[in-house]
N, C-alpha and C. Protein backbone atom coordinates (compact mmCIF):
# COMPACT_ATOMS: atom_id res chain seq x y z
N UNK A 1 -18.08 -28.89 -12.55
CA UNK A 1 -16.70 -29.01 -12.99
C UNK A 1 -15.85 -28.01 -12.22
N UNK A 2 -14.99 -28.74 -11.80
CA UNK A 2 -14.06 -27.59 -10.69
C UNK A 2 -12.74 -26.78 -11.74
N UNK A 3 -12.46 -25.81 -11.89
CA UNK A 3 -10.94 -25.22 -12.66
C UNK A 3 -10.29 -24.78 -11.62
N UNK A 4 -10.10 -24.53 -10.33
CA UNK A 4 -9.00 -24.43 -9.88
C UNK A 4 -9.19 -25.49 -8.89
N UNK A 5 -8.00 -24.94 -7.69
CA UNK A 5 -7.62 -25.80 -7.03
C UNK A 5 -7.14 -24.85 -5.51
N UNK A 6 -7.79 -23.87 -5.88
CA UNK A 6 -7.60 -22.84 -4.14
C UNK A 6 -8.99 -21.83 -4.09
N UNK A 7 -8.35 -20.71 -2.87
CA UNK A 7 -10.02 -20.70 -2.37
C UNK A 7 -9.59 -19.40 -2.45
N UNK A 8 -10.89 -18.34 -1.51
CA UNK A 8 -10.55 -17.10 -0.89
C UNK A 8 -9.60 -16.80 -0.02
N UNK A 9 -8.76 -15.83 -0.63
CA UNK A 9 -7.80 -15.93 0.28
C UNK A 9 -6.26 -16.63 -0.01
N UNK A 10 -6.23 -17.38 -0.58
CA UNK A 10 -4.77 -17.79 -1.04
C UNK A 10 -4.08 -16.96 -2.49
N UNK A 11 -2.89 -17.04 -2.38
CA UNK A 11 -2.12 -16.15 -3.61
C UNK A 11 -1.83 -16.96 -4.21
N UNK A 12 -1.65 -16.34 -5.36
CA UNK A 12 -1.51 -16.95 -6.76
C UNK A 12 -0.89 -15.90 -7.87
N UNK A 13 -0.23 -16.19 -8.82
CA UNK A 13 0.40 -15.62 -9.73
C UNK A 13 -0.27 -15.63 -11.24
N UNK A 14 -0.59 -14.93 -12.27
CA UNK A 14 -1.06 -15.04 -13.81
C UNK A 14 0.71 -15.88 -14.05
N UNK A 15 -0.05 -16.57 -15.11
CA UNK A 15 1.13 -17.30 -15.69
C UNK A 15 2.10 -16.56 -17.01
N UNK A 16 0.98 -15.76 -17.54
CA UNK A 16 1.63 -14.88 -18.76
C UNK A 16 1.80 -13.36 -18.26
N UNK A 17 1.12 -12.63 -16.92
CA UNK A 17 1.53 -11.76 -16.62
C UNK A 17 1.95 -11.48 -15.38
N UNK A 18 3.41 -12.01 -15.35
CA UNK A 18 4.45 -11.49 -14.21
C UNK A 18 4.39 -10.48 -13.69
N UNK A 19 4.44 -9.07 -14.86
CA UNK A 19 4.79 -7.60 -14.21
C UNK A 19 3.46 -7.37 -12.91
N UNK A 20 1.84 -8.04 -13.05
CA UNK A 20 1.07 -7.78 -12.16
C UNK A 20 1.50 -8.25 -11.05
N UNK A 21 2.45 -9.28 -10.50
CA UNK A 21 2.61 -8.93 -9.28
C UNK A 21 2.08 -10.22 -8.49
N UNK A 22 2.26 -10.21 -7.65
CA UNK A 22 1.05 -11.93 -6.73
C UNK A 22 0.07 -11.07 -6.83
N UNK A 23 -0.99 -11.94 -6.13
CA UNK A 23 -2.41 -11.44 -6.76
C UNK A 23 -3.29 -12.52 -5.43
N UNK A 24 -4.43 -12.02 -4.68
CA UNK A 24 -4.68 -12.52 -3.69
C UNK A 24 -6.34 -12.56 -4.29
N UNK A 25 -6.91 -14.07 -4.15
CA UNK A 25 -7.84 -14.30 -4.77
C UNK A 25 -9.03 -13.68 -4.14
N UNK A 26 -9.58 -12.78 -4.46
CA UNK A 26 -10.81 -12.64 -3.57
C UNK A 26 -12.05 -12.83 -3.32
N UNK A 27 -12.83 -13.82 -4.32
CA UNK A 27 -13.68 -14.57 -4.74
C UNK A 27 -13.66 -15.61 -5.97
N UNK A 28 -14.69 -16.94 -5.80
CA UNK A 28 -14.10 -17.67 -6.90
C UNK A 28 -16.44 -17.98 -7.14
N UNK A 29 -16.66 -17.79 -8.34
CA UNK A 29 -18.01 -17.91 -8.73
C UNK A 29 -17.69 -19.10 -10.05
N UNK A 30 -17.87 -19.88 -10.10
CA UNK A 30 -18.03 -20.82 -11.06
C UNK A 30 -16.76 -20.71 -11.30
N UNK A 31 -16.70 -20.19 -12.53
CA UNK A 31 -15.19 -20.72 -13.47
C UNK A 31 -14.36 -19.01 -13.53
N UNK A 32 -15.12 -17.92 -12.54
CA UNK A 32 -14.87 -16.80 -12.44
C UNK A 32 -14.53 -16.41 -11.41
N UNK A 33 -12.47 -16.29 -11.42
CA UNK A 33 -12.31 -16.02 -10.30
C UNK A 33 -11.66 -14.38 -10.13
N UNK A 34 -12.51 -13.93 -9.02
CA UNK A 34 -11.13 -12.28 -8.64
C UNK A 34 -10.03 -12.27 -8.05
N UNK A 35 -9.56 -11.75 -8.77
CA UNK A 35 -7.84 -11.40 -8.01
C UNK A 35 -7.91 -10.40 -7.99
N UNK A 36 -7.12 -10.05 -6.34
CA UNK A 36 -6.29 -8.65 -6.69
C UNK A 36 -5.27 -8.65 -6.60
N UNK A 37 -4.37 -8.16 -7.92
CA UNK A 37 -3.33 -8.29 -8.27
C UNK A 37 -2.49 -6.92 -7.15
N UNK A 38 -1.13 -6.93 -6.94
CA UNK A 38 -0.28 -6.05 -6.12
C UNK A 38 -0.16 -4.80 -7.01
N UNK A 39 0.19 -4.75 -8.54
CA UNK A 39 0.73 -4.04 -9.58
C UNK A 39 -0.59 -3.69 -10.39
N UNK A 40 -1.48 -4.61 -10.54
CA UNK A 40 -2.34 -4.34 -11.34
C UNK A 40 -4.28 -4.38 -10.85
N UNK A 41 -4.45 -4.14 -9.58
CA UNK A 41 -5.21 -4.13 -9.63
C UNK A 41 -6.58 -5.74 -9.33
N UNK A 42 -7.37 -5.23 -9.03
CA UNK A 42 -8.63 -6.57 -9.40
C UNK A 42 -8.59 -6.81 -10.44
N UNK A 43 -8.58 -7.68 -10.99
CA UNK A 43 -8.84 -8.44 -12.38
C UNK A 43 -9.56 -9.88 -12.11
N UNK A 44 -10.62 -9.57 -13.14
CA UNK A 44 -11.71 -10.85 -13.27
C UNK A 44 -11.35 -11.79 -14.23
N UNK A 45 -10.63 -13.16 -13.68
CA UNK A 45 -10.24 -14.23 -14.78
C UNK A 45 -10.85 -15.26 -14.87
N UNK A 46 -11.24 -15.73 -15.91
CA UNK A 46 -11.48 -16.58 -16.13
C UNK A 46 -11.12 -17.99 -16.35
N UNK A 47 -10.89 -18.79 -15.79
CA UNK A 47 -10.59 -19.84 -15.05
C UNK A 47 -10.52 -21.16 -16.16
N UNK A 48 -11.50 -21.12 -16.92
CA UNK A 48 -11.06 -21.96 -18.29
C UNK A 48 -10.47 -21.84 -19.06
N UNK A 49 -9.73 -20.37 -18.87
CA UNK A 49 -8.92 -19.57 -20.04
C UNK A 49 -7.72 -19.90 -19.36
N UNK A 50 -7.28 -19.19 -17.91
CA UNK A 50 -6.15 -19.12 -17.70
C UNK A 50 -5.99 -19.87 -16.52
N UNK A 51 -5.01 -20.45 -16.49
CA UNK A 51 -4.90 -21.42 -15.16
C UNK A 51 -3.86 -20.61 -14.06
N UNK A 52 -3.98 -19.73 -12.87
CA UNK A 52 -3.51 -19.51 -12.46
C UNK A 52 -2.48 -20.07 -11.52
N UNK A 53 -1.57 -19.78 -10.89
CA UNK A 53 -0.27 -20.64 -10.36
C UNK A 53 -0.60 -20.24 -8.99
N UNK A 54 -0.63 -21.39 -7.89
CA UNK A 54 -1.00 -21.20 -6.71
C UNK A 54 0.36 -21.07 -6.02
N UNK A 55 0.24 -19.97 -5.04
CA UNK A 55 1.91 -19.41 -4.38
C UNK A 55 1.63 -19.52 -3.02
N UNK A 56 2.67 -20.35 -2.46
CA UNK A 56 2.77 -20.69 -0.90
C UNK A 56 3.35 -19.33 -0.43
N UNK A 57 2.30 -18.50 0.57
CA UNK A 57 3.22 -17.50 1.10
C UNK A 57 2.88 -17.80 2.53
N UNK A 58 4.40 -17.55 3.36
CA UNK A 58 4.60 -17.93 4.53
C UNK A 58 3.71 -17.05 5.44
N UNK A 59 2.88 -17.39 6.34
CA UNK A 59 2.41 -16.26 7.28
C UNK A 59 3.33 -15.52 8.26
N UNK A 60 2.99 -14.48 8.83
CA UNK A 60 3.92 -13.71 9.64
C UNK A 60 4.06 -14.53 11.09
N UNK A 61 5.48 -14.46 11.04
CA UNK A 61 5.85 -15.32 12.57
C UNK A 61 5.84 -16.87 12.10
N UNK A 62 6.10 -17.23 10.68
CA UNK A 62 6.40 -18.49 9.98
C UNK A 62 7.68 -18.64 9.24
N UNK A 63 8.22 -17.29 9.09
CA UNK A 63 9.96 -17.27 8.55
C UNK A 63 11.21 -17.03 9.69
């Protein structure tokens, strides 16, 4: 059963916690994915709990 929908490496936002900041995924193990958040740190979420919001960020020399 798949819960997200991005990989290592793409950003993403918590949906209920804004103040952490984008958050750059840094592994995804089953339904357990890491972020590291800008404001808050690595945080280990869980993926059936919270559905994180996938964020298009432009690469450098793309704006």
């Amino acid at each position: 059963m798949t819960f997200h929908a991005f990989a290592p490496g793409d950003y993403v936002r918590h949906p209920t916690a804004e103040d952490w900041g984008l958050g750059q995924v840094q592994s995804i193990v089953g339904e357990r994915v890491t972020v590291n958040f800008e404001h808050a740190g690595k945080k280990l979420i869980n993926a059936r709990i919270v559905r994180l919001v996938r964020v298009d960020v432009p690469r450098r020399g793309e704006d």
